[in-house]
Each structure stands twice: as C-alpha cells, then as structure tokens.
Protein backbone atom coordinates (compact mmCIF):
# COMPACT_ATOMS: atom_id res chain seq x y z
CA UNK A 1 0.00 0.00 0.00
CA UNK A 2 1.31 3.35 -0.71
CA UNK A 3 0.59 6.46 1.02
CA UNK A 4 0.95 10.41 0.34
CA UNK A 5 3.71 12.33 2.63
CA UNK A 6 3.84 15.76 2.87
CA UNK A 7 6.84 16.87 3.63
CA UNK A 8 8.06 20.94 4.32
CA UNK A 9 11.21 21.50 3.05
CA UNK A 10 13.42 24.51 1.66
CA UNK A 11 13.00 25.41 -1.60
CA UNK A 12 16.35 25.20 -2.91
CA UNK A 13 17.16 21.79 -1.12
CA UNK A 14 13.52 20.56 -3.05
CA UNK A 15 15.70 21.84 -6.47
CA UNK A 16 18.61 19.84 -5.84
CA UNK A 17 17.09 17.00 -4.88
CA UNK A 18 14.49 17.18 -8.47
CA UNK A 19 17.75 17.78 -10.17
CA UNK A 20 19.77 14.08 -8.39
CA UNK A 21 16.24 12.42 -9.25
CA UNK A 22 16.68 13.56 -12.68
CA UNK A 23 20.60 12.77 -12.90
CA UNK A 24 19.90 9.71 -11.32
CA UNK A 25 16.86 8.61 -13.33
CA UNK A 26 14.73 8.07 -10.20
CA UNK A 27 11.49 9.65 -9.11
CA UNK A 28 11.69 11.70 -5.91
CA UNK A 29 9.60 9.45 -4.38
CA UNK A 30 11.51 7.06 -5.16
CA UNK A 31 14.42 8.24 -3.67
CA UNK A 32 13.04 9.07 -0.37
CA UNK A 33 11.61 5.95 -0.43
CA UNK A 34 15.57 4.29 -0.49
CA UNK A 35 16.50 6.40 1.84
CA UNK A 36 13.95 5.85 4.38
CA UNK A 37 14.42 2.01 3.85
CA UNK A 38 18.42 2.31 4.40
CA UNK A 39 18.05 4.54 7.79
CA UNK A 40 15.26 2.07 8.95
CA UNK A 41 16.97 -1.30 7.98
CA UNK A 42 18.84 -3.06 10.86
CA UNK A 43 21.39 -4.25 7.92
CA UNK A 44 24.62 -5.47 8.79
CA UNK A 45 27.31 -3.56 7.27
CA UNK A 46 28.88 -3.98 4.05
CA UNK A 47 32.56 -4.85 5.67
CA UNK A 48 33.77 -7.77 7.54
CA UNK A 49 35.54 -6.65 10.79
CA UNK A 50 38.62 -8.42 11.61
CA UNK A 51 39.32 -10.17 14.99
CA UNK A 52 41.90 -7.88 15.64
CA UNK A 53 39.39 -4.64 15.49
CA UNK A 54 36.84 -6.59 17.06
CA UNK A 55 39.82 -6.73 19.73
CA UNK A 56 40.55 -3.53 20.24
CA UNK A 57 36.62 -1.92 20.15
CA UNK A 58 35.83 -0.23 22.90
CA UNK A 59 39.11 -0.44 24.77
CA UNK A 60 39.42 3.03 25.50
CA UNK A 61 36.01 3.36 26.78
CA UNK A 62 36.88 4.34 30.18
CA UNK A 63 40.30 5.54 29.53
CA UNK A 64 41.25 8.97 31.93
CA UNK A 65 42.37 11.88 29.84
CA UNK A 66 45.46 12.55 28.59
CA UNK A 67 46.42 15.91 29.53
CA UNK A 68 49.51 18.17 28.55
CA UNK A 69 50.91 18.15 31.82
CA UNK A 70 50.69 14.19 31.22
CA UNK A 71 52.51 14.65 28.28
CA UNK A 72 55.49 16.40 29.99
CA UNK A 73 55.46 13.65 32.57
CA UNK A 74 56.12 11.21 30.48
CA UNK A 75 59.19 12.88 28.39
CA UNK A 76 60.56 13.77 31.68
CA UNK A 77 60.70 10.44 32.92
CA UNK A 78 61.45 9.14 29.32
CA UNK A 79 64.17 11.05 28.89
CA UNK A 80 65.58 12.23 32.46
C-alpha cells in the first residue's frame, strides 16, 4: 500500500534534490523511499571486521584523559 507524505522543506534543497532524481533517473519518491528504507533497515554492514578490530573496540572506553601536563610527565621520565 502506498501512502501520500507531505513533507516541508526549503526550496532550494527541493531543487537539488528534483535535479539528483533527474541525474539519477529516479522519481523523488523514489528516492526518499531508499532512503527511508536504508536509515530504517537493521542491515549489517557492508565490511567484515577483523578479529583484531573486534579486539581492540571499545578499549578506550573508560580511559582517563590525557592531559599536557601528562605529556610532559612522560618525556621527563622518558628522557631524564
């Protein structure tokens, strides 16, 4: 089943957009239609992550902040 949408947009952003559907060869609708779909799917995505980032994700979650005055710390004791 299909059904209207209004939608309030600028002006100039409705213009480019008629002008992709035309470069593209798509209707409007059409368009909005993909990218509704894409924003809404639960897709995984298109790459394959590799134990070693799967690894390393999130290991700086709770990591403190390195300041400057860290920074300084660590040359000094690096290099002292």
């Amino acid at each position: 089943m299909h059904t209207k949408l209004t939608l309030r947009l600028d002006d100039r952003l409705i213009a480019q957009a008629k002008d992709y559907a035309r470069d593209t060869g798509k209707s409007l609708s059409q368009i909005v239609a993909e990218y509704f779909s894409a924003i809404t799917s639960r897709r995984q995505p298109d790459y394959t992550q590799t134990p070693t980032v799967a690894g390393l994700r999130g290991v700086l979650k709770n990591a403190g902040v390195v300041g400057l005055s860290d920074y300084h710390t660590h040359l000094e004791d690096k290099h002292l």
